[in-house]
Protein backbone atom coordinates (compact mmCIF):
# COMPACT_ATOMS: atom_id res chain seq x y z
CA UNK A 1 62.59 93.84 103.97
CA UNK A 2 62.92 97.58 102.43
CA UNK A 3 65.92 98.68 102.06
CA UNK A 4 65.32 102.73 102.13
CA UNK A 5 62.34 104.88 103.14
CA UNK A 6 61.69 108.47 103.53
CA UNK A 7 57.97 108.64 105.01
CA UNK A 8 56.14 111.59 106.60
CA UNK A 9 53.00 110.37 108.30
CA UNK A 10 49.90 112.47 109.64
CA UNK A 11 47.81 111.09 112.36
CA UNK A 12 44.50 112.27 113.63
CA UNK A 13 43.14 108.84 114.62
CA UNK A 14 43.87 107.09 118.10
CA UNK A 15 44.85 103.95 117.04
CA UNK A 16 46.57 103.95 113.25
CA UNK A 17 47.15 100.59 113.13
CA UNK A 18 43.55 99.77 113.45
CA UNK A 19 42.93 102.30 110.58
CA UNK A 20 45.65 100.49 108.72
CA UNK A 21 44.59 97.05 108.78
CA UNK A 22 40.70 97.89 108.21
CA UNK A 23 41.18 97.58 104.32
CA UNK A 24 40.18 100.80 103.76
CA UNK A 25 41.38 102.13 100.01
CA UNK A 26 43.27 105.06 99.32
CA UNK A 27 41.21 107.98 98.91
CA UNK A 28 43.50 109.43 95.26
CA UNK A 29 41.38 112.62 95.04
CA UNK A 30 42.96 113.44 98.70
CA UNK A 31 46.02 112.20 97.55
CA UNK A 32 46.35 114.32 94.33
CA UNK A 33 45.24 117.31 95.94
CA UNK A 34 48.10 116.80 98.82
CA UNK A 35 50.31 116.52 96.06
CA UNK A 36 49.38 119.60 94.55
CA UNK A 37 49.41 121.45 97.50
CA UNK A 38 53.05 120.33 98.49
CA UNK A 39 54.21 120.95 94.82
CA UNK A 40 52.90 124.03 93.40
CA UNK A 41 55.85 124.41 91.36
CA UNK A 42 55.39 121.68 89.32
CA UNK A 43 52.58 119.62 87.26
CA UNK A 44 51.87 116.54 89.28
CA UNK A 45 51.01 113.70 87.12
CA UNK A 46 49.37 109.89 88.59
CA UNK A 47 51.25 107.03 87.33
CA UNK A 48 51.12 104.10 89.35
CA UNK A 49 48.88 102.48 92.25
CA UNK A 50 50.85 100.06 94.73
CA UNK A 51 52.00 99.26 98.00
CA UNK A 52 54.29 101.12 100.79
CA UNK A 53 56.95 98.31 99.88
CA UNK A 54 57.26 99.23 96.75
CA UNK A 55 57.16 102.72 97.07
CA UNK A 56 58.57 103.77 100.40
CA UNK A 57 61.50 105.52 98.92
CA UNK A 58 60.61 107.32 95.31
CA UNK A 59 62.68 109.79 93.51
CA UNK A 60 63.24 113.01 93.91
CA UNK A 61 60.68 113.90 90.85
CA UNK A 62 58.18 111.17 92.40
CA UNK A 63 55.99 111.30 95.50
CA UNK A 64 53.86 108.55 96.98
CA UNK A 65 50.53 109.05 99.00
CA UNK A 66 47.90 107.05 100.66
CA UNK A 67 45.00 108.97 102.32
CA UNK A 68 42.92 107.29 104.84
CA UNK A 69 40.43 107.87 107.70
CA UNK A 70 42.81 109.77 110.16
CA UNK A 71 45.64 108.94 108.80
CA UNK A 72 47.86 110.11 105.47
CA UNK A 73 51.48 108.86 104.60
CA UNK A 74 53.66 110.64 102.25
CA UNK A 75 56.75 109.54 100.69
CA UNK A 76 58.90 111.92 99.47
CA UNK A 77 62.65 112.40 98.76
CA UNK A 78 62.29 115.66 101.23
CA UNK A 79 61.53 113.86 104.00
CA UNK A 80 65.23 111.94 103.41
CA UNK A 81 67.26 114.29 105.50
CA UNK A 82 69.99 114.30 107.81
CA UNK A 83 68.80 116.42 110.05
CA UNK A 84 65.00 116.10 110.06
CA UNK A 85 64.08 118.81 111.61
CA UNK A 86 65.24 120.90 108.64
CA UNK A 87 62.19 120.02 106.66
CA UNK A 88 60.51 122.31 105.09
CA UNK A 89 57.36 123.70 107.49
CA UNK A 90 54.84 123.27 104.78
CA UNK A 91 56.17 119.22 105.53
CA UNK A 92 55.20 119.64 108.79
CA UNK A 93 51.63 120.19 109.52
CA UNK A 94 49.94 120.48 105.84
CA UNK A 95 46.88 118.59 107.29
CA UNK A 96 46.62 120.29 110.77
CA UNK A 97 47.20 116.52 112.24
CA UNK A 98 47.49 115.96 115.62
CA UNK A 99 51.06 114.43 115.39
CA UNK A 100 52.99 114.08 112.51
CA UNK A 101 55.80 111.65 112.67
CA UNK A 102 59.04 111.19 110.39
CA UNK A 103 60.43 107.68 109.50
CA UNK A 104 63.81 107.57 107.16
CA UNK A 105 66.32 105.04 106.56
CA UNK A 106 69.06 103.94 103.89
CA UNK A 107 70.43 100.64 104.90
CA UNK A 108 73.28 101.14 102.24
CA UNK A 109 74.60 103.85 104.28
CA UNK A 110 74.24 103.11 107.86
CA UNK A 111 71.66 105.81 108.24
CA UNK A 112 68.12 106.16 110.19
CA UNK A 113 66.26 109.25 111.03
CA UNK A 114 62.72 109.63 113.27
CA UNK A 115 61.06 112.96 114.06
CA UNK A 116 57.64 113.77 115.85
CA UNK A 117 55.41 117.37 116.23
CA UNK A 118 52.48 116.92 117.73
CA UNK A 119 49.97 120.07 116.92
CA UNK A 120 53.12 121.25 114.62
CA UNK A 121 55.28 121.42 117.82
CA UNK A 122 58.44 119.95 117.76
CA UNK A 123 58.79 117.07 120.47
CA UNK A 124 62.08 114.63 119.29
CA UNK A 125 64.49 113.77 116.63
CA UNK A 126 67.36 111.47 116.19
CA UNK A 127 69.48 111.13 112.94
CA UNK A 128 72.74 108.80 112.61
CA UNK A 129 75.16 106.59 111.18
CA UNK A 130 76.46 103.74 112.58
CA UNK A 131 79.29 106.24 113.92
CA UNK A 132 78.17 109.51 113.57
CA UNK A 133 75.20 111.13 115.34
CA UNK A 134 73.59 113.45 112.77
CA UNK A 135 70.98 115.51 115.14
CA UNK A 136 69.59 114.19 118.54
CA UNK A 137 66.81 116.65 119.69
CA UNK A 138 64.08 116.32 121.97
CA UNK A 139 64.08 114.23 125.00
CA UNK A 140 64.71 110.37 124.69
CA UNK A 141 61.42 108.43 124.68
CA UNK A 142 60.95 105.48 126.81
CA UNK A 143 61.18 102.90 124.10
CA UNK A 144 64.50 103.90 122.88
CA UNK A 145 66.13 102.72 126.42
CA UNK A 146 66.86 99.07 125.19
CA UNK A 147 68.67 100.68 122.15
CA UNK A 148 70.42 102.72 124.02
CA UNK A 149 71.41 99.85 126.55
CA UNK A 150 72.95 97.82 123.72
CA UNK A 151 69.76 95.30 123.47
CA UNK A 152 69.63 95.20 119.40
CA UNK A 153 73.42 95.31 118.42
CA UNK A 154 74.33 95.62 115.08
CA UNK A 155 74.38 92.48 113.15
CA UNK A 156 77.32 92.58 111.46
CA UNK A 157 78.69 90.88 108.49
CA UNK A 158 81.32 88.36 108.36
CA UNK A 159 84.81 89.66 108.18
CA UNK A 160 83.49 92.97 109.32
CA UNK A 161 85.68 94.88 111.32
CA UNK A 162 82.86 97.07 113.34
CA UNK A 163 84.50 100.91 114.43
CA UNK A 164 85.24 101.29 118.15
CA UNK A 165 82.99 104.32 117.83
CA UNK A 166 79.76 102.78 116.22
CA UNK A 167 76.86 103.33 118.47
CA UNK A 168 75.17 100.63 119.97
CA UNK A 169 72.00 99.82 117.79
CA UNK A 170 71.56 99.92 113.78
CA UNK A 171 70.36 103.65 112.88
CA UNK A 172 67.80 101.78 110.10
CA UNK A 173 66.45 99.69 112.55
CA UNK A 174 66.63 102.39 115.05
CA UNK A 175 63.76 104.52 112.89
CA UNK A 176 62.30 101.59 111.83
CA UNK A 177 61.27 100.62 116.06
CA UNK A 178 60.45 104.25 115.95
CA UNK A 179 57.48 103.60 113.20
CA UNK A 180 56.38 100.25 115.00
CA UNK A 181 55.87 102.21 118.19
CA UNK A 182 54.21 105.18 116.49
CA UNK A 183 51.95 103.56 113.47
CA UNK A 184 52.22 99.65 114.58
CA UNK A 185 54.39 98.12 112.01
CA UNK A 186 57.97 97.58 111.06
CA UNK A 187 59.54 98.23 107.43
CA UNK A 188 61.89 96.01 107.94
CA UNK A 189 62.22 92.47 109.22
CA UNK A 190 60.17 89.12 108.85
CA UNK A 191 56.38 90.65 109.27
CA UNK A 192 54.96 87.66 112.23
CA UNK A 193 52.15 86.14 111.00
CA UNK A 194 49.03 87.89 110.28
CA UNK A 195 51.02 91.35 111.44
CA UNK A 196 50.73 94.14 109.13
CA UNK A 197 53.65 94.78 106.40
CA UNK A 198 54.18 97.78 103.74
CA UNK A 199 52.70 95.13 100.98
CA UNK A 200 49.05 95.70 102.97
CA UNK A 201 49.24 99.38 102.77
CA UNK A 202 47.93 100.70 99.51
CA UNK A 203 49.26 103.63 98.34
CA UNK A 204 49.19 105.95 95.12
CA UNK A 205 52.38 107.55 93.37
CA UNK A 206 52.91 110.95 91.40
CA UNK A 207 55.14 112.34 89.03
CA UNK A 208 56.45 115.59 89.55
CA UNK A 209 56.81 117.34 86.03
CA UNK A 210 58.35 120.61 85.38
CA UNK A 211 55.00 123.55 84.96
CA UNK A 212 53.86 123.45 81.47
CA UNK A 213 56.21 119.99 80.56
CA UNK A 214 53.64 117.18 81.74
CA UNK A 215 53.26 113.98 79.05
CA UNK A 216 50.54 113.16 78.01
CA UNK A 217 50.88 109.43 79.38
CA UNK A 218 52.11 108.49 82.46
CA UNK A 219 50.36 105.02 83.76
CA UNK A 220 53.13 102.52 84.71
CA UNK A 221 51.19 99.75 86.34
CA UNK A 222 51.81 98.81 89.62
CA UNK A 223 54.43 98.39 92.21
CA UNK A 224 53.95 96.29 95.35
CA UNK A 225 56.64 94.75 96.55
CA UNK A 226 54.11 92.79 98.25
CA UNK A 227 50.40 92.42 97.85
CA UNK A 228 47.38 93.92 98.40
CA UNK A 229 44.38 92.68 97.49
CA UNK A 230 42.46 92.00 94.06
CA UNK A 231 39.76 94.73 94.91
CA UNK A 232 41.72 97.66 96.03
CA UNK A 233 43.94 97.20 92.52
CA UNK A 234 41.12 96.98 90.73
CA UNK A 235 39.86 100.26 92.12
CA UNK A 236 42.91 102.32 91.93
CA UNK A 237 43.60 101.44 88.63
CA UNK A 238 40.11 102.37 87.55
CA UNK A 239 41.22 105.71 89.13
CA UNK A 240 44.13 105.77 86.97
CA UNK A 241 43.23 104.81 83.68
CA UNK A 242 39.99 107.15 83.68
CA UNK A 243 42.41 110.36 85.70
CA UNK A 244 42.72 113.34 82.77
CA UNK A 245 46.46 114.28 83.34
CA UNK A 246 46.54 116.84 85.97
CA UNK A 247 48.20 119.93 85.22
């Protein structure tokens, strides 16, 4: 179960979950040259092939990204805002997707955020605490009624004195029913068997160096936080250990 994420995800293809689950690997030339794109300002750098759970929330020099057929996520520290729809526009549409969909959570403090444009057009957003709402844009979407209605209380701890105020749903899991209904998954929660979990979604990570300050070694291994199989490591680390550091 992941404790934080800050995803962007662009969508082209009808069903993502399909495109998710067909074992498809990462394309990392699409993925570097996202990177670059997004990050001018800086030398971007490879350094690691894993998973979404292990890499769902990177640091603020870091950025994770798996390409694949109609559909691209990106994990970045930018995309962990309060008020999502203060992105930054490049965020928004880099890709000219079809819909682009935001997916942010820190379970340490209380907090979810989901956004969707569709064609770069603004459609929803929601951002909270468990007592404060952040930025609620957009009209409601049909799945967020049983929220709403009090159907997935907080689970609270023992001892736990909840605030008369607190809303009526857990913000994390709040964004995180936002990315089942929109890509098919959940981050969070016991993955039902044979469903799809962040540990089956490959993904590739970069370092953001300052221009002109890039290492000259940068390969840490991996980082699943789940697995993926033997064949799609094998071929992203080939990537990796043959990539000239990209300046």
């Amino acid at each position: 179960m992941l404790s934080k994420a800050w995803s962007l995800w662009y969508v082209d293809a009808p069903d993502p979950l399909a495109v998710l689950r067909a074992n498809h690997n990462p394309d990392p030339q699409a993925a570097l040259a996202l990177a670059k794109q997004l990050h001018q300002d800086r030398d971007v750098q490879p350094i690691l092939a894993g998973t979404l759970a292990g890499c769902a929330g990177p640091a603020i020099d870091e950025v994770c990204i798996g390409c694949f057929p109609g559909v691209t996520v990106l994990c970045s520290a930018q995309a962990a805002r309060i008020h999502p729809t203060e992105i930054p526009e490049l965020l928004v549409r880099p890709l000219a997707s079809e819909h682009t969909y935001l997916v942010s959570f820190d379970v340490e403090h209380g907090w979810g955020a989901f956004a969707h444009w569709e064609r770069g057009e603004f459609r929803r957003s929601f951002s909270s605490t468990r007592v404060y709402i952040l930025e609620d844009e957009g009209l409601p979407l049909v799945w967020e009624r049983s929220y709403w209605a009090g159907e997935h209380p907080v689970r609270w701890r023992a001892g736990e004195l909840p605030d008369p105020q607190s809303l009526p749903f857990d913000p994390p899991d709040f964004a995180d029913a936002a990315n089942n209904e929109w890509l098919g998954f959940h981050y969070r929660g016991a993955a039902a068997s044979g469903a799809l979990g962040p540990g089956d979604i490959p993904i590739c990570k970069f370092a953001l160096h300052p221009k002109g300050k890039l290492p000259t070694s940068g390969l840490r291994g991996s980082a699943d936080g789940g697995a993926h199989t033997t064949s799609r490591k094998r071929g992203l680390f080939g990537w990796l250990r043959g990539h000239d550091p990209v300046g």
